[in-house]
PDB file of N, CA and C in Angstrom:
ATOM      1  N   UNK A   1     -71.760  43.844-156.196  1.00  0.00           N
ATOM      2  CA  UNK A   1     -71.200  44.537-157.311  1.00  0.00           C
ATOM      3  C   UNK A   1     -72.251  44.592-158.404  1.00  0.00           C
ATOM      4  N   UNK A   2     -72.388  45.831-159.530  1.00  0.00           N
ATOM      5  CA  UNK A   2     -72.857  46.344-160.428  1.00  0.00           C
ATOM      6  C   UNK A   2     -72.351  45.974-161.623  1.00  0.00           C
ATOM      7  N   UNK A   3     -72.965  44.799-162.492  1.00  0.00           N
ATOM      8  CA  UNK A   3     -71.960  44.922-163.817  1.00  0.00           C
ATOM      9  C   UNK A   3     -72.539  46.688-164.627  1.00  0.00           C
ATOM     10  N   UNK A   4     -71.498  47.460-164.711  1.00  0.00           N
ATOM     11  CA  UNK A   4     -71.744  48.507-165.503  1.00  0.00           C
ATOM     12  C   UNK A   4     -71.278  48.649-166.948  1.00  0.00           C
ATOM     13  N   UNK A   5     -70.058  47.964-167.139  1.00  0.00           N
ATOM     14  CA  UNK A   5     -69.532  48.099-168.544  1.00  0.00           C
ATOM     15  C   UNK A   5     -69.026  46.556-168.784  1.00  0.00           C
ATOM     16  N   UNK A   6     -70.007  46.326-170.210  1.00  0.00           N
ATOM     17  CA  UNK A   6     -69.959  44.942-170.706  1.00  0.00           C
ATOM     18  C   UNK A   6     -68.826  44.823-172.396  1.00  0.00           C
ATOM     19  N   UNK A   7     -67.950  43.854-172.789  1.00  0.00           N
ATOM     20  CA  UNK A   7     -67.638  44.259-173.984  1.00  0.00           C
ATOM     21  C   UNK A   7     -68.067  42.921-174.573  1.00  0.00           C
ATOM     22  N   UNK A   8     -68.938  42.410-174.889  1.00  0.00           N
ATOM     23  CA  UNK A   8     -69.634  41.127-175.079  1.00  0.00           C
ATOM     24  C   UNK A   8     -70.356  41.305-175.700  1.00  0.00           C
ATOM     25  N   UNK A   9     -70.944  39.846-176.967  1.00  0.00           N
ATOM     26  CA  UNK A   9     -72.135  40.109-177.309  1.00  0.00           C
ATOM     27  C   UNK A   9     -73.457  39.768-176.704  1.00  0.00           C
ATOM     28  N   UNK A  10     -73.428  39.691-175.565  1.00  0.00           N
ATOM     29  CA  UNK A  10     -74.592  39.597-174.593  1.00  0.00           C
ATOM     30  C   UNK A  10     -74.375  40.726-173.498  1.00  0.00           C
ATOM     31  N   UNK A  11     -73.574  41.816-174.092  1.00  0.00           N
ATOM     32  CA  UNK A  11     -73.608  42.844-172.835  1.00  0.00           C
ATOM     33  C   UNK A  11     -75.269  43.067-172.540  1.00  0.00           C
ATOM     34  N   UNK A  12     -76.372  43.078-173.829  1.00  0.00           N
ATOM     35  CA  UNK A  12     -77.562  43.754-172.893  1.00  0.00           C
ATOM     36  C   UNK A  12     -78.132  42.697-171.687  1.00  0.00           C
ATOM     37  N   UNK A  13     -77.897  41.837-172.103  1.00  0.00           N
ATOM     38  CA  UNK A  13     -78.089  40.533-170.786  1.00  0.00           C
ATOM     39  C   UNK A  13     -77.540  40.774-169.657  1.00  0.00           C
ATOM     40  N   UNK A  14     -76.106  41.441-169.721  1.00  0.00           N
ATOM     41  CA  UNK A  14     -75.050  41.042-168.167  1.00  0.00           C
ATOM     42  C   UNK A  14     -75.327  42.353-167.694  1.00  0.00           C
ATOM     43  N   UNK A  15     -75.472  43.754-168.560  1.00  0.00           N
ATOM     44  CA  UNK A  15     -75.375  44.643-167.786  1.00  0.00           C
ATOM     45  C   UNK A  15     -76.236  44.852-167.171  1.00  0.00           C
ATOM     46  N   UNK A  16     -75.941  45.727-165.493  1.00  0.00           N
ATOM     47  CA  UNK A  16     -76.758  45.584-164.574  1.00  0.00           C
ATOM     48  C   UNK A  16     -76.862  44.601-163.715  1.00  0.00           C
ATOM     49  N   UNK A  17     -76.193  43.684-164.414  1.00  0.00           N
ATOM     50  CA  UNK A  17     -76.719  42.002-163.128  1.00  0.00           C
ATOM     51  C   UNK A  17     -75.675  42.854-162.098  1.00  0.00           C
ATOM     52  N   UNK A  18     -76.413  41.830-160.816  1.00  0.00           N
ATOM     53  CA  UNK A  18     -75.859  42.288-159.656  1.00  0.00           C
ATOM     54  C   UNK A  18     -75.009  41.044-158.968  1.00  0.00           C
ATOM     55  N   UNK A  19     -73.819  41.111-158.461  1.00  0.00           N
ATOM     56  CA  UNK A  19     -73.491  39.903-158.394  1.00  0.00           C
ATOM     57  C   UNK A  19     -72.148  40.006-156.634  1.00  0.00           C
ATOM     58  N   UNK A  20     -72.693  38.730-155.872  1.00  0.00           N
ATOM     59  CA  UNK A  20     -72.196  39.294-154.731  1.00  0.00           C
ATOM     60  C   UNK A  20     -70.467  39.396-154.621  1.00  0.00           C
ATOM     61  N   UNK A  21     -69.657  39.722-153.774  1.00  0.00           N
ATOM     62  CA  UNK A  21     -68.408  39.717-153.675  1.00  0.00           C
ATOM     63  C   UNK A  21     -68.072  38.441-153.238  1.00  0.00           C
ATOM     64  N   UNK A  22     -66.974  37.823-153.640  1.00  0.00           N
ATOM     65  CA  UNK A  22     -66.814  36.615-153.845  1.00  0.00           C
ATOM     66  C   UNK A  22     -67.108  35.490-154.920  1.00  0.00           C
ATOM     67  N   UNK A  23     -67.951  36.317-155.882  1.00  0.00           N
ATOM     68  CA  UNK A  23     -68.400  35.113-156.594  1.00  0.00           C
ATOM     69  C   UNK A  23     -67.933  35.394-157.945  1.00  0.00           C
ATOM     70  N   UNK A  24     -67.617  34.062-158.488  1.00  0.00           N
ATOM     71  CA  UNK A  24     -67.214  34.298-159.971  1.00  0.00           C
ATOM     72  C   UNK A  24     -65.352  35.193-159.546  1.00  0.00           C
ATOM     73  N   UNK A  25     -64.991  34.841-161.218  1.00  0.00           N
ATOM     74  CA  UNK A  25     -63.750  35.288-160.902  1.00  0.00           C
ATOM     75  C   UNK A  25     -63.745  36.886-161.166  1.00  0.00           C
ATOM     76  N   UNK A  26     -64.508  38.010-161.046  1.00  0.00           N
ATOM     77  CA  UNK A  26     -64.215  39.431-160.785  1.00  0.00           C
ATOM     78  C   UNK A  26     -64.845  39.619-158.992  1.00  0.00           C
ATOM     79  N   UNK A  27     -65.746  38.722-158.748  1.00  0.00           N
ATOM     80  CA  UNK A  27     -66.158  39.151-157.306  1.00  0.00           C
ATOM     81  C   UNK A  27     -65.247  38.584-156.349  1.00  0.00           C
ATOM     82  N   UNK A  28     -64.176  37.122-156.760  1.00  0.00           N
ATOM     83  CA  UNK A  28     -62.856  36.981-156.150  1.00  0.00           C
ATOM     84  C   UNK A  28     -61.818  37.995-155.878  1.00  0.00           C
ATOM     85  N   UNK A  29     -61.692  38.537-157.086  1.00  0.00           N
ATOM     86  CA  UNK A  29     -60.738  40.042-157.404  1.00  0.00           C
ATOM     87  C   UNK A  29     -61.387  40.798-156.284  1.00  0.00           C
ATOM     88  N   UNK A  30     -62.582  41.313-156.229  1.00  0.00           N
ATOM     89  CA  UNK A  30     -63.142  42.536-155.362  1.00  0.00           C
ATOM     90  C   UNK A  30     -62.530  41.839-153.683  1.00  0.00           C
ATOM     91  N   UNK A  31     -63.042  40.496-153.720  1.00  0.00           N
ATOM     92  CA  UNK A  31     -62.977  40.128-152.358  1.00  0.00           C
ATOM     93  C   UNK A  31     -61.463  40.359-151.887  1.00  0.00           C
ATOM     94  N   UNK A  32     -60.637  39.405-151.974  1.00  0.00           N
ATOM     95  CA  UNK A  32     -59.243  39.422-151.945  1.00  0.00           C
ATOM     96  C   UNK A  32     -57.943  40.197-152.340  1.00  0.00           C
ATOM     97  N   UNK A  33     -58.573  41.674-153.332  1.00  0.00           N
ATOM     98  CA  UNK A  33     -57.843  42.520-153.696  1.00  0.00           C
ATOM     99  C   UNK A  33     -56.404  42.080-154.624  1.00  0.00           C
ATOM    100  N   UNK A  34     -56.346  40.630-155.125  1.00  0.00           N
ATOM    101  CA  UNK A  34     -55.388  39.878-155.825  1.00  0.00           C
ATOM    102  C   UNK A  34     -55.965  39.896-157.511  1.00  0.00           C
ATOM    103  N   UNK A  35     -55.246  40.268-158.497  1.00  0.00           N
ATOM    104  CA  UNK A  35     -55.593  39.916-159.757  1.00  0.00           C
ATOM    105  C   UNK A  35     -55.421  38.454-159.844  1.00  0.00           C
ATOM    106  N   UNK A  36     -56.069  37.657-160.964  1.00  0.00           N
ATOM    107  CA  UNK A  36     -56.633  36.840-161.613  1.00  0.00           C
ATOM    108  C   UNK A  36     -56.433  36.388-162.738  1.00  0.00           C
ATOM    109  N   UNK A  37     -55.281  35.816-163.157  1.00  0.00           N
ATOM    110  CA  UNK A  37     -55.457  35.128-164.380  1.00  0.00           C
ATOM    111  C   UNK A  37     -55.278  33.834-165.114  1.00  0.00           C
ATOM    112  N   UNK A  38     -56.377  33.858-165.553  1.00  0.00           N
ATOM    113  CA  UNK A  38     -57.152  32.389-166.102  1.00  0.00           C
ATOM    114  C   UNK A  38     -56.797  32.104-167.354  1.00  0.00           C
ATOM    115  N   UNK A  39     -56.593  31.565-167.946  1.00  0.00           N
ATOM    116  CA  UNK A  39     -55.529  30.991-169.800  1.00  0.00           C
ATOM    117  C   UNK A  39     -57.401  30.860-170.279  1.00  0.00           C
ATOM    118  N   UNK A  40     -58.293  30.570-169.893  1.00  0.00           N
ATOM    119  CA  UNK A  40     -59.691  30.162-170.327  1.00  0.00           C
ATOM    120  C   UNK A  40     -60.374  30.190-169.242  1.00  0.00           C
ATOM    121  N   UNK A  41     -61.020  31.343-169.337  1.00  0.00           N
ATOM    122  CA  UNK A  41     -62.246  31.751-168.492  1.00  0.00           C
ATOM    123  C   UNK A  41     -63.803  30.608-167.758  1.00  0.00           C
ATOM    124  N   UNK A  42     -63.871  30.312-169.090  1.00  0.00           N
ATOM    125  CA  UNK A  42     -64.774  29.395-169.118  1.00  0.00           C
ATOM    126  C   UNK A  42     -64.559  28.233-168.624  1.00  0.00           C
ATOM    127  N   UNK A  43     -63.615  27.834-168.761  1.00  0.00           N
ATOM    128  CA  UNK A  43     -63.413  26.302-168.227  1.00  0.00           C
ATOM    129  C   UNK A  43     -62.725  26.516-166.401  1.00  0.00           C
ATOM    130  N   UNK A  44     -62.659  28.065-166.005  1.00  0.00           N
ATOM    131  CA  UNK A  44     -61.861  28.253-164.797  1.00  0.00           C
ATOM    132  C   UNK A  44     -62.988  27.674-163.694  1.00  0.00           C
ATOM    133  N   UNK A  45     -62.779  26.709-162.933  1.00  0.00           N
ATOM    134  CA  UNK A  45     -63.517  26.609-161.771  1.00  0.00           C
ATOM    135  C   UNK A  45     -64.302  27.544-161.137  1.00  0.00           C
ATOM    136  N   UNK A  46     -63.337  29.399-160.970  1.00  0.00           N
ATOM    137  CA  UNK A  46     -64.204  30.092-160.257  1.00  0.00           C
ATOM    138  C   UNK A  46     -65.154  31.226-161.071  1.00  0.00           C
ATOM    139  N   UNK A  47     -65.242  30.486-162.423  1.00  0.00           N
ATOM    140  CA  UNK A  47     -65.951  31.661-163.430  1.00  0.00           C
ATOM    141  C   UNK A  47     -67.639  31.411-162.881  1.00  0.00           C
ATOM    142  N   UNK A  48     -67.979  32.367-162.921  1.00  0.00           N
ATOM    143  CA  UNK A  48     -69.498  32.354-162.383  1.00  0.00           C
ATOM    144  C   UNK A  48     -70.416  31.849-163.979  1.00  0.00           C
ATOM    145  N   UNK A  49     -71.082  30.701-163.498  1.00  0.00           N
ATOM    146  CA  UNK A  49     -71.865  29.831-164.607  1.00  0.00           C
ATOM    147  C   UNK A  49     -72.779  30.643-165.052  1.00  0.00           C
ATOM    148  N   UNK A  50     -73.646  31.841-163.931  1.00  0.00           N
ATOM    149  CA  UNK A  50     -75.260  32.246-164.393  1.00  0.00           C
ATOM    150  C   UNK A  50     -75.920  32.273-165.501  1.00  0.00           C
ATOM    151  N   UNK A  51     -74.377  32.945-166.238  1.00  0.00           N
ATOM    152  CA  UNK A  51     -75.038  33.606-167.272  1.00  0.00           C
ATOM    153  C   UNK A  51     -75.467  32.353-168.516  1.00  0.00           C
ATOM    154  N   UNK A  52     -74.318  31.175-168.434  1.00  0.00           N
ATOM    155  CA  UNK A  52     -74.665  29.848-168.799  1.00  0.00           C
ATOM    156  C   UNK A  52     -75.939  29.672-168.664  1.00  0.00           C
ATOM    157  N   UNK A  53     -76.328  29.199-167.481  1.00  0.00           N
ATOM    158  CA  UNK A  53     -77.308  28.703-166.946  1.00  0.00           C
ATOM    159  C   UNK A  53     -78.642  29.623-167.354  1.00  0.00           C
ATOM    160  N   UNK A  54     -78.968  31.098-167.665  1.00  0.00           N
ATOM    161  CA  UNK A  54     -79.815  31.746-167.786  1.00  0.00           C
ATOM    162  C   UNK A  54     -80.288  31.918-169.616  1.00  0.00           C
ATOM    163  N   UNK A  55     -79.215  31.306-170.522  1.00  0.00           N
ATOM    164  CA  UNK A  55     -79.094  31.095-171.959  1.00  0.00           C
ATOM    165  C   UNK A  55     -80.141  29.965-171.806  1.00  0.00           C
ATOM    166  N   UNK A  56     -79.832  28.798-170.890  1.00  0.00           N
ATOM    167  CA  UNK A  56     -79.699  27.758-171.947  1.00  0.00           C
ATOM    168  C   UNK A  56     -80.811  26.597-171.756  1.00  0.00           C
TER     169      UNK A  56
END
């Protein structure tokens, strides 16, 4: 998957990343065709860290 539309203040960072199916909680959504919802994103087990990890 293509991030194409970001509403963040690090959209110029995310957009474009490429990110496989399955991962993180929108490439869960793609995989399994089930919506997703998390009370806090961040603290959700299947939120994808990268973008953490590429800040910090």
């Amino acid at each position: 998957m293509i991030c194409r539309q970001v509403t963040d203040p690090q959209s110029d960072m995310v957009r474009g990343w490429r990110l496989p199916v399955g991962e993180g909680l929108v490439g869960r959504v793609a995989q399994t065709g089930q919506t997703i919802i998390a009370a806090d994103v961040q603290t959700d087990a299947r939120h994808y860290k990268g973008l953490i990890s590429k800040q910090g």
